[in-house]
Protein backbone atom coordinates (compact mmCIF):
# COMPACT_ATOMS: atom_id res chain seq x y z
CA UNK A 1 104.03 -14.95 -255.84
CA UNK A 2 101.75 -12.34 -254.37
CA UNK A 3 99.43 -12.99 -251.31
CA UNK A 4 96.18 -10.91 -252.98
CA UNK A 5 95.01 -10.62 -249.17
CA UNK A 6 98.35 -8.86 -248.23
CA UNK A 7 97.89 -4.99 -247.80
CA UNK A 8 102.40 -5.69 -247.50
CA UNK A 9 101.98 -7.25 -251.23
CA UNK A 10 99.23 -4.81 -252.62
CA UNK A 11 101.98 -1.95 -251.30
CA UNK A 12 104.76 -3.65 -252.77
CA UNK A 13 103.00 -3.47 -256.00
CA UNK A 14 102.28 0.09 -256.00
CA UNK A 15 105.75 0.46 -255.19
CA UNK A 16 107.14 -1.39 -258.48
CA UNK A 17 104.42 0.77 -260.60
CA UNK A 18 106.26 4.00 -258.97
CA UNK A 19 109.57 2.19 -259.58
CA UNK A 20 108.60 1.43 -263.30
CA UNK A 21 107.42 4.86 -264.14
CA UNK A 22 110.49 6.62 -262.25
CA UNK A 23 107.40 8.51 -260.12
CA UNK A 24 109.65 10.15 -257.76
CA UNK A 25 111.75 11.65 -260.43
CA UNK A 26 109.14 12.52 -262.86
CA UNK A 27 106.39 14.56 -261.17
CA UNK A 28 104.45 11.53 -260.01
CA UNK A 29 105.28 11.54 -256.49
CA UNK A 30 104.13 15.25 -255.88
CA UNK A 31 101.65 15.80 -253.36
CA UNK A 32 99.54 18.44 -255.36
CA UNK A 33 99.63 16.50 -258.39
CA UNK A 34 98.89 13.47 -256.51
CA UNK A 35 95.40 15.40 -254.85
CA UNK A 36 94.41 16.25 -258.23
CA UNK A 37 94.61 12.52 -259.21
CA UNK A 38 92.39 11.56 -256.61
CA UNK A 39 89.61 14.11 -256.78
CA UNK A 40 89.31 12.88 -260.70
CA UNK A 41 89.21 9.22 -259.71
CA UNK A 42 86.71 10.31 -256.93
CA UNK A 43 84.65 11.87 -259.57
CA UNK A 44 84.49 8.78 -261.68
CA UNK A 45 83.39 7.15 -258.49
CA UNK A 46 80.82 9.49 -258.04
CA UNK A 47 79.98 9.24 -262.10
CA UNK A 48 79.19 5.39 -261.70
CA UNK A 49 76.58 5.94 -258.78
CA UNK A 50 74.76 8.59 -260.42
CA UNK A 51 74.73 7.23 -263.97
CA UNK A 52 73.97 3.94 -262.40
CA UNK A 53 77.02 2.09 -263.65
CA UNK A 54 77.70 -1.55 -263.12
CA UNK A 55 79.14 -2.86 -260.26
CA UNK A 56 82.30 -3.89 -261.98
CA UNK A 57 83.20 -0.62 -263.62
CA UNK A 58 82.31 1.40 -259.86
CA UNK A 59 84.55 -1.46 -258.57
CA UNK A 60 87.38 -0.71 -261.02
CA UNK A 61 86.93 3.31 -260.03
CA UNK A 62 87.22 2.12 -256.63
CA UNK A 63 90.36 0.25 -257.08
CA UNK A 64 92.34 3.38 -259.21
CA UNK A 65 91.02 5.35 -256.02
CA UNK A 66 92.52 3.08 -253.66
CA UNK A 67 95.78 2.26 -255.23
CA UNK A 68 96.43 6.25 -255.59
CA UNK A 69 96.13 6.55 -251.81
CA UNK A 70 98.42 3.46 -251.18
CA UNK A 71 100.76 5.72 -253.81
CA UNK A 72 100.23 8.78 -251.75
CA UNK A 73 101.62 7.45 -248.61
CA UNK A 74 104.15 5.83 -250.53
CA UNK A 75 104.59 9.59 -251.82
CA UNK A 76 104.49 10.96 -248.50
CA UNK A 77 106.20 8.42 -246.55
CA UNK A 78 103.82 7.05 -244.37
CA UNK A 79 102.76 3.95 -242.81
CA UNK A 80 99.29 3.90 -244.41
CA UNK A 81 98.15 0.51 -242.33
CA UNK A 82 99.25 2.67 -238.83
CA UNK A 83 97.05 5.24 -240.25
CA UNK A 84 94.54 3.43 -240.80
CA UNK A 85 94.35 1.61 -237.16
CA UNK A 86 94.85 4.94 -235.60
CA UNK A 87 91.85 6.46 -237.79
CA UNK A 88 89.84 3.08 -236.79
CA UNK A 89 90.41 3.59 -233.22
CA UNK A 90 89.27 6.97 -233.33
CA UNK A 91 86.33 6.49 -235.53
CA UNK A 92 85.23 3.51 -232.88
CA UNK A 93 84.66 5.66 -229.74
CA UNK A 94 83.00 8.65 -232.11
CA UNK A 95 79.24 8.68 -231.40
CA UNK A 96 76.35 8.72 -234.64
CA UNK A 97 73.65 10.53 -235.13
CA UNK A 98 70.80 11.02 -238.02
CA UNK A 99 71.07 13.77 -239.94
CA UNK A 100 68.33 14.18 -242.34
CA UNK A 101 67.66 10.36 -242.54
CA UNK A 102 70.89 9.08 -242.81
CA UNK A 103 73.44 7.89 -240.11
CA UNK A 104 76.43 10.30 -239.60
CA UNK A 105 79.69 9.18 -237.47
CA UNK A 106 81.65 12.34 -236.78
CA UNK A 107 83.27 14.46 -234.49
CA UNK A 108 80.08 16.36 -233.60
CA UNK A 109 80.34 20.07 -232.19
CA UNK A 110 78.01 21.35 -230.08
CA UNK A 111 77.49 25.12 -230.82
């Protein structure tokens, strides 16, 4: 039985999808391909803010998105949770500014 909190479990079940569909023999594990996935899923994303979708089916968008990165470091072979951290740690000392009325948290260049 799955722990649904368990980032271990959710990757374990993107694993067995992979597994099911023989990904890495198939085509399904390339990188490219893989990019190409997730800038569609990002645009359906995108579709279900502007066309003022409900929350369940910008949810759902969300969730392709997010188990299509968990495959792409599966794909890639990388720890996606160390990722993550590292990227948090970063992204915690970064500084934010408004840019045009909105709140920006970047790497901001001073030219």
């Amino acid at each position: 039985m799955s722990n649904k909190d368990s980032f271990t479990d959710m990757l374990a079940a993107v694993q067995a999808f992979h597994d099911k569909h023989d990904f890495r023999n198939t085509g399904g594990e390339e990188l490219a391909y893989r990019v190409a996935l997730m800038t569609e899923e990002l645009g359906e994303v995108s579709a279900c803010v502007t066309k003022g979708k409900d929350i369940h089916k910008l949810a759902e968008e969300c969730a392709d998105l997010f188990i299509l990165l968990i495959g792409t470091a599966i794909s890639a072979d990388f720890d996606l949770k160390d990722a993550f951290w590292a990227k948090m740690d970063k992204l915690m000392q970064r500084d934010a500014r408004m840019i045009n009325g909105r709140i920006r948290v970047s790497e901001f260049r001073d030219t």
